[in-house]
C-alpha atoms as a PDB file:
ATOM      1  CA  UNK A   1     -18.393  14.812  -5.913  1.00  0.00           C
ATOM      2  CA  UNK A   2     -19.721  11.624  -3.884  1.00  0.00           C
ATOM      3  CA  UNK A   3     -19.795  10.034  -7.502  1.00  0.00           C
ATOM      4  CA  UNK A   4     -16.441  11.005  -8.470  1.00  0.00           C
ATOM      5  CA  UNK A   5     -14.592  10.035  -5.270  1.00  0.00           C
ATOM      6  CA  UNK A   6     -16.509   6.615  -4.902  1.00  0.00           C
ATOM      7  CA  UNK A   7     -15.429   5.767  -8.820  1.00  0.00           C
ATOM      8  CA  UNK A   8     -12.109   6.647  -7.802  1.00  0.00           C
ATOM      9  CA  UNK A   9     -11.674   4.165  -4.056  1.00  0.00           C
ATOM     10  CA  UNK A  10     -13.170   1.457  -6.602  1.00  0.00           C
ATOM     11  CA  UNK A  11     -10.850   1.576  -9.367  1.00  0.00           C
ATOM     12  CA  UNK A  12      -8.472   2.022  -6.687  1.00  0.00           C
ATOM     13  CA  UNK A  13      -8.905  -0.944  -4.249  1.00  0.00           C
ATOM     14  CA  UNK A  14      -5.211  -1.611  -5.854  1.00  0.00           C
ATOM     15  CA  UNK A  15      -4.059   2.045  -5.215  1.00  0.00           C
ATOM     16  CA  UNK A  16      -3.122   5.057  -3.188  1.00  0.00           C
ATOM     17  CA  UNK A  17      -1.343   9.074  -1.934  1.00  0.00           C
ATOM     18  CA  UNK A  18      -0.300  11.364   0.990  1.00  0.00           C
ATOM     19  CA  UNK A  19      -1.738  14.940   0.953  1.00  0.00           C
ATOM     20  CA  UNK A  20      -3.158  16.219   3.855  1.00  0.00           C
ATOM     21  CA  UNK A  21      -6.178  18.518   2.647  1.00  0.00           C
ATOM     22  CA  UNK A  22      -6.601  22.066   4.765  1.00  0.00           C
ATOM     23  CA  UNK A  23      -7.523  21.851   8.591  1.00  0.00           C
ATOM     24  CA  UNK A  24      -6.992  17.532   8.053  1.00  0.00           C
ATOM     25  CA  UNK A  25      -5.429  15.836  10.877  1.00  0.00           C
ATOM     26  CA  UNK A  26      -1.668  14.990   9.345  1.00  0.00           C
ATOM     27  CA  UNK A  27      -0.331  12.027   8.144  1.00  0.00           C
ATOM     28  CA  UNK A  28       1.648   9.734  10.639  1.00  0.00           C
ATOM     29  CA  UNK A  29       5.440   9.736   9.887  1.00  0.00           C
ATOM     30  CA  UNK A  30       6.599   6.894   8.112  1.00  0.00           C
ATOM     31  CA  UNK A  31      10.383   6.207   7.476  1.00  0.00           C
ATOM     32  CA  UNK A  32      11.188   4.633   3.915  1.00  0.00           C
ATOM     33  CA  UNK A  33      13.448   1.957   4.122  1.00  0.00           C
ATOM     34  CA  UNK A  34      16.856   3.331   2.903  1.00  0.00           C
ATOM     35  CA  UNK A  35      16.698   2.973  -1.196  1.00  0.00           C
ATOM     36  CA  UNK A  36      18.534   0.613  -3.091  1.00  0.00           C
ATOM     37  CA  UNK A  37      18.549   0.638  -7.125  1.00  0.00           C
ATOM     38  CA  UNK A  38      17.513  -3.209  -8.697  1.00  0.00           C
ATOM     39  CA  UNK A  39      19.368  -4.489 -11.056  1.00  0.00           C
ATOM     40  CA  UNK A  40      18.793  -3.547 -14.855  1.00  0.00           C
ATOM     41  CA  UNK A  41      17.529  -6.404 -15.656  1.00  0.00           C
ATOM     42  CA  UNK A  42      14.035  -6.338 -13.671  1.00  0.00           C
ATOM     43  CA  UNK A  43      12.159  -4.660 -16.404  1.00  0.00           C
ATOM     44  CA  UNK A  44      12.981  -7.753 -18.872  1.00  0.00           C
ATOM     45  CA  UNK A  45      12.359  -9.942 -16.166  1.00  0.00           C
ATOM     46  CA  UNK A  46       8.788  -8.386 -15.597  1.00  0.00           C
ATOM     47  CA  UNK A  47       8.277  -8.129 -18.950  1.00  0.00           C
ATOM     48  CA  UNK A  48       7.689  -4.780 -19.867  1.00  0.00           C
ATOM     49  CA  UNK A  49      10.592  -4.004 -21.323  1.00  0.00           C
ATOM     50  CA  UNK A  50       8.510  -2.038 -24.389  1.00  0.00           C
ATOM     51  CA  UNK A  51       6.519   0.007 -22.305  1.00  0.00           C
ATOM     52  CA  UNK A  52       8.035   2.614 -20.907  1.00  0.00           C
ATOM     53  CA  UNK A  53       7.721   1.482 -17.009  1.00  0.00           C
ATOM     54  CA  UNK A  54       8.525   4.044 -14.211  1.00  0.00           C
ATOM     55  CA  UNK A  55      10.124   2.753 -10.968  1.00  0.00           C
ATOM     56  CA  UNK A  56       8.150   4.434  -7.975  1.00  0.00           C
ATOM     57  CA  UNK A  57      10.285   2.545  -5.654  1.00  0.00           C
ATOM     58  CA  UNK A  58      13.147   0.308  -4.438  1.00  0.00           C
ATOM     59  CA  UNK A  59      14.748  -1.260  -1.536  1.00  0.00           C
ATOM     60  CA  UNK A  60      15.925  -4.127   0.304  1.00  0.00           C
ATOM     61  CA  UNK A  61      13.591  -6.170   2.615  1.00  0.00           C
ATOM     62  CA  UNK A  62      14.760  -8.154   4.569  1.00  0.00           C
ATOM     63  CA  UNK A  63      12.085 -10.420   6.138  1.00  0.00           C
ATOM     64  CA  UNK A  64      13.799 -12.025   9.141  1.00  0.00           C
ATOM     65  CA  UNK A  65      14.063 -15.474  10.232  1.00  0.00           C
ATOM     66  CA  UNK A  66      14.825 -17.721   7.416  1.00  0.00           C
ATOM     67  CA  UNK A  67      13.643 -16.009   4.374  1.00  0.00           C
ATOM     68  CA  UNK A  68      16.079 -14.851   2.785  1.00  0.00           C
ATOM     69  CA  UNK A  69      16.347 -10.865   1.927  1.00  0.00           C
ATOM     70  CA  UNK A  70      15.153  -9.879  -1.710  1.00  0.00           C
ATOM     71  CA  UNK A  71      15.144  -6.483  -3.538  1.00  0.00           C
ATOM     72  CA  UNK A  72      11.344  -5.030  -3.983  1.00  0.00           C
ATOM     73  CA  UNK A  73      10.742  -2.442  -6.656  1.00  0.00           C
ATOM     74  CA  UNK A  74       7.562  -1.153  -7.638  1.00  0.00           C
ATOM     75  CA  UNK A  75       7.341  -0.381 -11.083  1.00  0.00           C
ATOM     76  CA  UNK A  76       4.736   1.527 -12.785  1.00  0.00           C
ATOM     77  CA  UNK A  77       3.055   1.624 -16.686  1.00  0.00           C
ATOM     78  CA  UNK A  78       0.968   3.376 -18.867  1.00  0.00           C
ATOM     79  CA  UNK A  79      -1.145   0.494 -20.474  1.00  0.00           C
ATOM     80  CA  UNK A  80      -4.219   2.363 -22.658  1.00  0.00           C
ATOM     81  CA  UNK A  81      -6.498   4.533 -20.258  1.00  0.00           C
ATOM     82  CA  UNK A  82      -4.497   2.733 -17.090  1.00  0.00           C
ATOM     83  CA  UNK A  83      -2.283   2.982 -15.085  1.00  0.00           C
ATOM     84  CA  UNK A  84      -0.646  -0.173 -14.107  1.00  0.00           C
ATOM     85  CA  UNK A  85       1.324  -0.815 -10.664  1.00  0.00           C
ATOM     86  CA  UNK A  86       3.172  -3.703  -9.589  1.00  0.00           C
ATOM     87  CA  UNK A  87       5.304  -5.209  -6.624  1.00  0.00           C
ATOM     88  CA  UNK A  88       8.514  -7.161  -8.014  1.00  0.00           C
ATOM     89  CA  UNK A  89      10.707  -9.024  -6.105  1.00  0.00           C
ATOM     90  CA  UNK A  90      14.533 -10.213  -7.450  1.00  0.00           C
ATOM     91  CA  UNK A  91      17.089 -11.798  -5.942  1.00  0.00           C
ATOM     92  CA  UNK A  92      20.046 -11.469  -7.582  1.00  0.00           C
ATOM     93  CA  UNK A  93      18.960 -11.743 -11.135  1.00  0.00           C
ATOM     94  CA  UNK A  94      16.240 -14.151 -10.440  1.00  0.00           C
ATOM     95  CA  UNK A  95      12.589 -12.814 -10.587  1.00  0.00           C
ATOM     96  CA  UNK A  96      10.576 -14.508  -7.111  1.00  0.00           C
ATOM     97  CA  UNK A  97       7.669 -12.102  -7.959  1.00  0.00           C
ATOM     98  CA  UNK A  98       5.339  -9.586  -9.632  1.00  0.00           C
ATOM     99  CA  UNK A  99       1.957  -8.847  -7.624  1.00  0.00           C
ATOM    100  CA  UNK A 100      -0.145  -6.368  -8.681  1.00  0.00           C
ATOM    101  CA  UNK A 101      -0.959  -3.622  -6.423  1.00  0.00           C
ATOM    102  CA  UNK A 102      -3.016  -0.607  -8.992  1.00  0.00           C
ATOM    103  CA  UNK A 103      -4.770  -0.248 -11.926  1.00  0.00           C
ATOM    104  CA  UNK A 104      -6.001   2.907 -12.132  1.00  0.00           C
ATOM    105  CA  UNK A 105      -8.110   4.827 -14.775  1.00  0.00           C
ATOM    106  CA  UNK A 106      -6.274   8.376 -16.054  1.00  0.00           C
ATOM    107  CA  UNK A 107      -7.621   8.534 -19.424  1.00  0.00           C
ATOM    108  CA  UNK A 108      -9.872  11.511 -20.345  1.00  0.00           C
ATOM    109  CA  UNK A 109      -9.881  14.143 -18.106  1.00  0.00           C
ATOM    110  CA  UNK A 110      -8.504  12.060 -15.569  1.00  0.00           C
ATOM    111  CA  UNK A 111      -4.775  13.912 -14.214  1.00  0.00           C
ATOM    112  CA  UNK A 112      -3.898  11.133 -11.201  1.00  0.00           C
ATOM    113  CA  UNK A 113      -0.477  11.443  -9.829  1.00  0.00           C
ATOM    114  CA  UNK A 114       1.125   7.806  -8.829  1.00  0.00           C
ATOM    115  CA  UNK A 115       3.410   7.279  -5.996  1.00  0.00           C
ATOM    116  CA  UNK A 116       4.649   4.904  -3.385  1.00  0.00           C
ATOM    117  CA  UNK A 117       6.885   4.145  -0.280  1.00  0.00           C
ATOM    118  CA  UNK A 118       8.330   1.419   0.836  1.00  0.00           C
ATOM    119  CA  UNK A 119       8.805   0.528   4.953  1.00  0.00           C
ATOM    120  CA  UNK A 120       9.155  -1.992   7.254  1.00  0.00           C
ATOM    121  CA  UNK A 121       6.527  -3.473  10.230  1.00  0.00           C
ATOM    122  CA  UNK A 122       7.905  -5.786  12.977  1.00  0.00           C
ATOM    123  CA  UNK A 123       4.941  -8.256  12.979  1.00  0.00           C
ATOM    124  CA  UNK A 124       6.545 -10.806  15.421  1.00  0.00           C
ATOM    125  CA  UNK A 125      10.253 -11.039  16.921  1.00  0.00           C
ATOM    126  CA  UNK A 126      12.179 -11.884  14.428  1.00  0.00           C
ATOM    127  CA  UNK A 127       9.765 -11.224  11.424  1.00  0.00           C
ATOM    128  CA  UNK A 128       9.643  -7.945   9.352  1.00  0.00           C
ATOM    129  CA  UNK A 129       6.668  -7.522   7.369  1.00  0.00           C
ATOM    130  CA  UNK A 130       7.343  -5.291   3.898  1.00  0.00           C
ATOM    131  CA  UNK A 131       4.356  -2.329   3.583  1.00  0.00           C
ATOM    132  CA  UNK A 132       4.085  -0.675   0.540  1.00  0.00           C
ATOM    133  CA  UNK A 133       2.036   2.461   0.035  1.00  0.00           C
ATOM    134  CA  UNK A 134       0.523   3.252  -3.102  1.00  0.00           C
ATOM    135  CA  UNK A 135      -0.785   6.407  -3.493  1.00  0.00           C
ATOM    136  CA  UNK A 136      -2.982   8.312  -5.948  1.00  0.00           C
ATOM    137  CA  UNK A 137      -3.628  11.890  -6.189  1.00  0.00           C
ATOM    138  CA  UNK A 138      -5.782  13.960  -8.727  1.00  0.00           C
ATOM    139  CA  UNK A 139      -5.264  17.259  -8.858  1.00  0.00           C
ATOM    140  CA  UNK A 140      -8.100  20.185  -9.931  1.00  0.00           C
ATOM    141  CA  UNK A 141     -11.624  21.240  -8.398  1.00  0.00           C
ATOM    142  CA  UNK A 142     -12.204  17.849  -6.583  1.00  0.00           C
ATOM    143  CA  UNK A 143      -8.438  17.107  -4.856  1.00  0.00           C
ATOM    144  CA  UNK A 144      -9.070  13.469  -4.644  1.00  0.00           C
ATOM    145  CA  UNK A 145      -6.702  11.619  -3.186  1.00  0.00           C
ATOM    146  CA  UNK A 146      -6.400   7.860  -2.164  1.00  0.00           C
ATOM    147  CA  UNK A 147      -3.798   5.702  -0.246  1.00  0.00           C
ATOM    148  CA  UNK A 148      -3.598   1.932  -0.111  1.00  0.00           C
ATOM    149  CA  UNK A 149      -1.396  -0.235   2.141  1.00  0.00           C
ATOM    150  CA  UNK A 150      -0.276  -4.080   0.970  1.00  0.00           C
ATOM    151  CA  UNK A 151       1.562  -5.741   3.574  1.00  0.00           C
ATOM    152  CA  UNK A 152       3.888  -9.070   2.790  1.00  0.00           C
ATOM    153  CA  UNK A 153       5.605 -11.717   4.879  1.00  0.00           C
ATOM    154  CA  UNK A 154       7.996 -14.227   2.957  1.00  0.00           C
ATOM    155  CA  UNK A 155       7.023 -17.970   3.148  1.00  0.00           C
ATOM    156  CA  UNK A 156      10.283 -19.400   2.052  1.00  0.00           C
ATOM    157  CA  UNK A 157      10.454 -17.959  -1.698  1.00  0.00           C
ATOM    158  CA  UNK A 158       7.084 -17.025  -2.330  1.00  0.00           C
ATOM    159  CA  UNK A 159       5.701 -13.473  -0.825  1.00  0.00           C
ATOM    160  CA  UNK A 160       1.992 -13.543   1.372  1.00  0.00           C
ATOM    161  CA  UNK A 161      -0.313 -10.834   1.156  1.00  0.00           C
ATOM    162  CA  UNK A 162      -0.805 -10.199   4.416  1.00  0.00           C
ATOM    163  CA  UNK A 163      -3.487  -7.320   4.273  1.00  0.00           C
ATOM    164  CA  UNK A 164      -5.034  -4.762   1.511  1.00  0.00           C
ATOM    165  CA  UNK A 165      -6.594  -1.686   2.289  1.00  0.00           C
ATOM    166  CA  UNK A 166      -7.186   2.021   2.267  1.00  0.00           C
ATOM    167  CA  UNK A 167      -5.608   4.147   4.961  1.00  0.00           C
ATOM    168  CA  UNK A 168      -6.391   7.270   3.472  1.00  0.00           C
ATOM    169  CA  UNK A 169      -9.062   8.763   1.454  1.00  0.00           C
ATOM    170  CA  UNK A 170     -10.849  11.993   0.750  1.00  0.00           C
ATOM    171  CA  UNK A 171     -11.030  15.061  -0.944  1.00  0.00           C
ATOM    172  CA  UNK A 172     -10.006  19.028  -0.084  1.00  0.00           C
ATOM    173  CA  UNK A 173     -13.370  19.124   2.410  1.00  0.00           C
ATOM    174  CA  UNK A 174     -13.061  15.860   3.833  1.00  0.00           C
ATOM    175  CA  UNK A 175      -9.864  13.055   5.079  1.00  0.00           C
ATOM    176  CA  UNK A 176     -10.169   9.604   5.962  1.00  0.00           C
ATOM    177  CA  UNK A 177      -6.925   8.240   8.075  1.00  0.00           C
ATOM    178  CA  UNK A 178      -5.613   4.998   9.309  1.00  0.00           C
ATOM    179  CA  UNK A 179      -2.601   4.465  11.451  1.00  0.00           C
ATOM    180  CA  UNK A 180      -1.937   0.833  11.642  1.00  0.00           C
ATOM    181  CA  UNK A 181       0.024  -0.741  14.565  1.00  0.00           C
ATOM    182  CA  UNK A 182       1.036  -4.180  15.577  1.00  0.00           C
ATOM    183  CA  UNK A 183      -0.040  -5.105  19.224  1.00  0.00           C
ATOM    184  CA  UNK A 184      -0.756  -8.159  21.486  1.00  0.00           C
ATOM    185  CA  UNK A 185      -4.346  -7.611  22.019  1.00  0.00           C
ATOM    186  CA  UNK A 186      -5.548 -10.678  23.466  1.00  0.00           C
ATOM    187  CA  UNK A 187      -2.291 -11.292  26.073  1.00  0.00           C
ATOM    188  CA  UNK A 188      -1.255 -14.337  24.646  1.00  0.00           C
ATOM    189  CA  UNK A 189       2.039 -13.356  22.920  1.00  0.00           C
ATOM    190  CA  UNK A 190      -0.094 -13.193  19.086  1.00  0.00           C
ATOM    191  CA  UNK A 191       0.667  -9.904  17.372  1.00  0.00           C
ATOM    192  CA  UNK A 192      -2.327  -8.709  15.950  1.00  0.00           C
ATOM    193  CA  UNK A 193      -2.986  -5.610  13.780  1.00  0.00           C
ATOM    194  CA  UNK A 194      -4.575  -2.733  15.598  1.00  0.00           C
ATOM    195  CA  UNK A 195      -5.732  -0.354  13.043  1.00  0.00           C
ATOM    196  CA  UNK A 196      -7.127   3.362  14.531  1.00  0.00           C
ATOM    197  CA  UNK A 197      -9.131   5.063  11.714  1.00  0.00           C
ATOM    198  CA  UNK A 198      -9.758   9.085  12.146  1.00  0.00           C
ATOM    199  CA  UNK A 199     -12.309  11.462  10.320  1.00  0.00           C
ATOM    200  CA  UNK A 200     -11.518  15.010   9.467  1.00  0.00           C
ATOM    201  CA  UNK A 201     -14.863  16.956  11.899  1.00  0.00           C
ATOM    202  CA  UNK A 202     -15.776  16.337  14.961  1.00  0.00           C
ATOM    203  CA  UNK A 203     -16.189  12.357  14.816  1.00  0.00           C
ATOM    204  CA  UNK A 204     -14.570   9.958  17.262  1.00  0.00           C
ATOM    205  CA  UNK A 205     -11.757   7.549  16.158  1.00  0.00           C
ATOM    206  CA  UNK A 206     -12.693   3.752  15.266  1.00  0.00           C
ATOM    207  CA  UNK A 207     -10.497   1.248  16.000  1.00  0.00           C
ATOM    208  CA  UNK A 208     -10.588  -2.155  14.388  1.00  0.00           C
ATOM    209  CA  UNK A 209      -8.713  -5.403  15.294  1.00  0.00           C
ATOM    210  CA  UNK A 210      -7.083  -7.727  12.680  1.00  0.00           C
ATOM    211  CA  UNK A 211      -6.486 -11.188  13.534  1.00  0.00           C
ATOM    212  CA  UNK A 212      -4.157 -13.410  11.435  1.00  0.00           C
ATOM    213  CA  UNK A 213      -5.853 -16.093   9.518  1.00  0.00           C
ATOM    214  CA  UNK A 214      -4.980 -19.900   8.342  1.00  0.00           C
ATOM    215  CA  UNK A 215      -4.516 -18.523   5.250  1.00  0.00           C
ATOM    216  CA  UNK A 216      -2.081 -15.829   6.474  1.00  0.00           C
ATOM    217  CA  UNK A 217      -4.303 -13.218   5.966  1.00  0.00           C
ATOM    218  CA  UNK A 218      -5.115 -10.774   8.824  1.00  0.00           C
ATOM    219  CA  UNK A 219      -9.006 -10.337   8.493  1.00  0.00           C
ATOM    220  CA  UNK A 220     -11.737  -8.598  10.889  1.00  0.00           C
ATOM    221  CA  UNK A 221     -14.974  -8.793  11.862  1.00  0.00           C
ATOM    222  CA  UNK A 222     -15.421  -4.804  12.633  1.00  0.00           C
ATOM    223  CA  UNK A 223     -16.664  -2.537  10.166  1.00  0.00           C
ATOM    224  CA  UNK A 224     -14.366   0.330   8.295  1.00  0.00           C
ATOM    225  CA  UNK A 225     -15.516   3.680   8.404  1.00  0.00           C
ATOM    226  CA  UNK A 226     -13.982   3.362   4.500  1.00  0.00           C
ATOM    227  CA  UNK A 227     -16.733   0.925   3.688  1.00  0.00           C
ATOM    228  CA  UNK A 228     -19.180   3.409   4.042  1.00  0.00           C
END
């Protein structure tokens, strides 16, 4: 089981999924930002065009500031024993973007469901960071289920990852939960990311602090009760 669930976080560190598992703490309420359809043309644009892509998700983001707003869809493909998940980003019918967000391994006797949600996270006053939510799910004995959060700000055109990780992971005996939060730790008017991690049991909550980097990352030194 340990096996199965670590193979699955490590294929996954692109992935993610919401169930809450029997006598789990639940899953904080996140609103989807209202969906919009992209135009027709993003699959050509992408280029997949010729293999059968699924769209998980749409909707406008607006970024704030001077960025402009651009439509985000995340599109999803069978490619061999993977599936392949990406973040694309139009404007009009100009492509600013594809980054990849999941590749993750459902050949065999592997049945993993694919989802994702798109919302908003105000990261400074006028600034909107996107969050996207991809989520994984495999169904049977073992009930493994993973959820990954990519968060964006727009530099002019081009899109910033921001932060990657797992929020939620676990199986039907056992949940791992983060609710992430934007705060001004340090009293000096920086928003930083405030991340509160919960175990399914009797173990006390973690909280981690993530501090924006030159590089636009948000990056801490505390250790994850997911890196265990």
């Amino acid at each position: 089981m340990a096996r199965s669930l670590a193979c699955l976080l490590l294929l996954f560190f692109a992935a993610g999924c919401a169930v809450t598992p029997p006598g789990s703490r639940p899953a904080p309420r996140l609103e989807p930002l209202p969906p919009a359809e992209p135009p027709r043309s993003i699959v050509d644009l992408v280029g997949w065009r010729d293999d059968h892509p699924f769209l998980l998700a749409s909707a406008v983001w607006e970024p704030g500031g001077s960025a402009r707003r651009v439509q985000a869809a995340v599109l999803e493909r069978v490619s061999g024993d993977h599936k392949e998940v990406v973040l694309a980003m139009v404007e009009g019918d100009r492509l600013v973007a594809v980054l990849p967000l999941a590749n993750i391994l459902v050949g065999g006797r592997q049945r993993r469901i694919v989802g994702a949600l798109l919302t908003q996270l105000d990261v400074g006053p006028s600034n909107r960071a996107l969050r996207v939510d991809v989520r994984t799910f495999e169904s049977g004995e073992a009930q493994l289920f993973a959820v990954k959060t990519t968060l964006l700000a727009m530099e002019g055109d081009r899109p910033v990852r921001m932060l990657d990780r797992l929020v939620e992971s676990g199986d039907k005996l056992r949940d791992r939960r983060a609710d992430v939060a934007v705060k001004d730790v340090d009293g000096d008017g920086t928003p930083e990311l405030v991340v509160d991690e919960h175990e399914s049991g009797s173990a006390p909550a973690h909280t981690l602090v993530y501090r924006r980097g030159p590089d636009g990352r948000y990056v801490t030194k505390d250790r994850s009760i997911f890196d265990e």
